[in-house]
Protein backbone atom coordinates (compact mmCIF):
# COMPACT_ATOMS: atom_id res chain seq x y z
CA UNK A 1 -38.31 4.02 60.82
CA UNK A 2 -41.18 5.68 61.46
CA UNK A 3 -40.51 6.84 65.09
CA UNK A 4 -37.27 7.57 63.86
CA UNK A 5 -38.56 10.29 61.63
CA UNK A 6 -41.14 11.82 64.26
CA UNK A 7 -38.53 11.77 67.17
CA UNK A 8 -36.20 14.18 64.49
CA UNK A 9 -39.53 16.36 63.79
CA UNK A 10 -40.05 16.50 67.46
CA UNK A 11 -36.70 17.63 67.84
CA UNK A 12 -36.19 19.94 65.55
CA UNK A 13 -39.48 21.31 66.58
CA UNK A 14 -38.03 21.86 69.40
CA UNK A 15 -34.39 23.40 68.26
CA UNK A 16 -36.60 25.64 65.85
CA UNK A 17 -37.94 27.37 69.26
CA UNK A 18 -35.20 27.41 71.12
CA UNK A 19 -32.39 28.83 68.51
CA UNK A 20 -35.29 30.59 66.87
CA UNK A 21 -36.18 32.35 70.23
CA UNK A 22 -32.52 33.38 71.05
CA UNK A 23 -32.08 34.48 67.25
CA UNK A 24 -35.17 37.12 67.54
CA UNK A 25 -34.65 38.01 71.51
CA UNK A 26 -33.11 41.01 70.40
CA UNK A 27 -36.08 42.09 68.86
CA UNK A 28 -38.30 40.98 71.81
CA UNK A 29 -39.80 38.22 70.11
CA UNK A 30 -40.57 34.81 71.27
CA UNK A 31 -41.14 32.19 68.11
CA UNK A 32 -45.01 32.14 68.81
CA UNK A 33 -44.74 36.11 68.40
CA UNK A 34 -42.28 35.53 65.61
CA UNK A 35 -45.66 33.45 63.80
CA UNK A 36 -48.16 35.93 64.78
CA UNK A 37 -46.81 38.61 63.05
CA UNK A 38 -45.43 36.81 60.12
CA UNK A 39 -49.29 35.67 59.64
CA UNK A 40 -50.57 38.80 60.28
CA UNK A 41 -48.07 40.38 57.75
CA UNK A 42 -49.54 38.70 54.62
CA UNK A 43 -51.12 41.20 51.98
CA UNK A 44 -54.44 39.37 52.18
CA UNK A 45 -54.96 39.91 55.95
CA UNK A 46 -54.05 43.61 55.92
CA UNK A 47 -57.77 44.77 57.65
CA UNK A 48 -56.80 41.61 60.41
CA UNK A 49 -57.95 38.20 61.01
CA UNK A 50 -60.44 36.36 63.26
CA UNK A 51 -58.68 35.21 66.28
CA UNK A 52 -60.05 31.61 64.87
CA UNK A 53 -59.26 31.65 61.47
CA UNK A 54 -55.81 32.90 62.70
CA UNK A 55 -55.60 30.17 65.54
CA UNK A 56 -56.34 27.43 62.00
CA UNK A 57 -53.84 29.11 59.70
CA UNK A 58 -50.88 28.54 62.58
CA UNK A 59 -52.35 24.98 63.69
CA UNK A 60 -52.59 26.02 67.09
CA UNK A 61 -55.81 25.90 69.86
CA UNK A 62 -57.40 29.15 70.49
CA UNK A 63 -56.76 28.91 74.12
CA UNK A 64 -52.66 28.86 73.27
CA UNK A 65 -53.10 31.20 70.78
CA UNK A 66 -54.75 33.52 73.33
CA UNK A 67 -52.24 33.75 76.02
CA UNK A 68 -49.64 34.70 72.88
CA UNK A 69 -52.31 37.38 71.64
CA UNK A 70 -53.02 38.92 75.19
CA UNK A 71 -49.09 39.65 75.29
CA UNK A 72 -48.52 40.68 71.90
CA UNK A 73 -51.51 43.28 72.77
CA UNK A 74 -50.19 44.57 75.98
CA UNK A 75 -46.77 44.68 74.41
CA UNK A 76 -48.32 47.09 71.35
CA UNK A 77 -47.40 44.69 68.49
CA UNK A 78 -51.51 43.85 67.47
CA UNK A 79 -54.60 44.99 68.66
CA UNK A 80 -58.65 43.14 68.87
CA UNK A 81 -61.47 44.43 67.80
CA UNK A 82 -64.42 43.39 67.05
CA UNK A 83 -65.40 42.18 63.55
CA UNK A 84 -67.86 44.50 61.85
CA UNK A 85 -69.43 41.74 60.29
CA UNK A 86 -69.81 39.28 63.46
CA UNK A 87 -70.09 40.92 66.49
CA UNK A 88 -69.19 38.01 68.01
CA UNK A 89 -66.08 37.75 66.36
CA UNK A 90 -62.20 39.53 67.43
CA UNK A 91 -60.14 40.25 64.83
CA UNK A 92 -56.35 40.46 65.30
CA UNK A 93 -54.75 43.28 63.34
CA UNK A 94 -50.79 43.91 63.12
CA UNK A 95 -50.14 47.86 64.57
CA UNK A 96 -47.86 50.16 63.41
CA UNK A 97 -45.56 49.13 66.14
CA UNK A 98 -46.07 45.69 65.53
CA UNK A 99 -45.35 46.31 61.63
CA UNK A 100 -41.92 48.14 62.68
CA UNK A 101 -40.68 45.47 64.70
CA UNK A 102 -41.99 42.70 62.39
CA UNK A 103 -39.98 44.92 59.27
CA UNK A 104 -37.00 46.58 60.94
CA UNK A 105 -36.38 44.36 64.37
CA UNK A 106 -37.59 41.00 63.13
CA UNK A 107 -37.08 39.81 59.81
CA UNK A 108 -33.54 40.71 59.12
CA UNK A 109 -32.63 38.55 62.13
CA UNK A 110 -34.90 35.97 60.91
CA UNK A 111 -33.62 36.12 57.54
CA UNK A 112 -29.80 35.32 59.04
CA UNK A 113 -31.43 32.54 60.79
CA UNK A 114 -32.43 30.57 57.85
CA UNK A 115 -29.76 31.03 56.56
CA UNK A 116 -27.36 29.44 59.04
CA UNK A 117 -29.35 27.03 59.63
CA UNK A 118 -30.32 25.88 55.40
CA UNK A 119 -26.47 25.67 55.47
CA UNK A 120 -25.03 23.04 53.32
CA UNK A 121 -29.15 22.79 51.33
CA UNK A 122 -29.41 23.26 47.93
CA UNK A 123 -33.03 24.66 46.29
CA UNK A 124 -33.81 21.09 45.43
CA UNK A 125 -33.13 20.00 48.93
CA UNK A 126 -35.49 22.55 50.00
CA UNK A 127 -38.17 22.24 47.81
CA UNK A 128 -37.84 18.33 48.47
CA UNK A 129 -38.45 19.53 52.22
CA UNK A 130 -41.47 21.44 51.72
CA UNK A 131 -42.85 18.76 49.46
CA UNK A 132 -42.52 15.85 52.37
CA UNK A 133 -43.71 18.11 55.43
CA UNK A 134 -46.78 19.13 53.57
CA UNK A 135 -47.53 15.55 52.91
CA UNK A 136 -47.27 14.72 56.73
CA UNK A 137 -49.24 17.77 57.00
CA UNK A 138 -52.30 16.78 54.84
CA UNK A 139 -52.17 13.38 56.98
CA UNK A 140 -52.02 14.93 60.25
CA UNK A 141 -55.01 17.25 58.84
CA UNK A 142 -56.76 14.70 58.16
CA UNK A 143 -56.49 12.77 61.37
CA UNK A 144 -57.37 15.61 63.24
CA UNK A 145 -60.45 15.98 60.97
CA UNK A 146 -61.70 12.60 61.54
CA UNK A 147 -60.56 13.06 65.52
CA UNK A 148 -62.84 15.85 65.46
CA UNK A 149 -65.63 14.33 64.40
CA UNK A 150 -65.36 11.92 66.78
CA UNK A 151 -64.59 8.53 64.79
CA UNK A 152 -60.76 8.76 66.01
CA UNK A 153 -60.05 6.97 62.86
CA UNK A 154 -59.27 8.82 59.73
CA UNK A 155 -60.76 7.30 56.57
């Protein structure tokens, strides 16, 4: 059973960036790009985010995360600076370009997305959803924890 149900999440990992990709082409979007922004877009990150704290908040590594930033820069959509309080530190900030296609290019295609493909799923089936992958979530968070800290083992 259990392979069962990570084969599916591995595949619909995998349909999520391929019919995700082809739903936001049109707005020159990859999904990666699609996550950026949609992070970046949040209220609480207006003034940016560390390129870490951002890399954490999508579950990716910072060298992935990089390759998607360096794009999305040359492309006009964010831009790094350095943190004033660390130097040391890039933040990622959404630009006004990045905000227009995010708004005007992005999200209405997005929008039609989930909804083709939440066809047939009522609220409860959704909020059902949520509630399971956050579960595997908080276990693969914690094995990655433990992996980190070099036991391999979770507790």
């Amino acid at each position: 059973m259990a392979n069962r149900i990570f084969f599916r999440l591995y595949q619909c990992a995998n349909m999520l960036h391929k019919t995700g990709t082809r739903a936001i082409d049109s707005a020159g979007l990859t999904t990666q790009q699609w996550a950026v922004l949609g992070a970046l877009s949040r209220p609480q990150v207006e003034g940016g985010m560390s390129v870490g704290d951002l890399a954490r908040y999508l579950k990716v590594s910072r060298q992935n995360l990089s390759g998607v930033l360096s794009r999305m820069d040359r492309a006009g959509h964010v831009c790094m600076m350095a943190d004033e309080h660390d130097r040391r530190s890039r933040l990622v900030q959404m630009t006004a370009s990045g905000r227009n296609v995010w708004k005007m290019g992005a999200q209405p295609k997005i929008f039609d997305y989930y909804e083709d493909v939440l066809t047939g799923f009522s609220v409860n089936d959704m909020a059902h959803i949520i509630h399971y992958l956050l579960k595997l979530l908080d276990n693969m968070e914690r094995i990655d924890k433990a992996q980190s800290q070099g036991s391999g083992r979770p507790e």
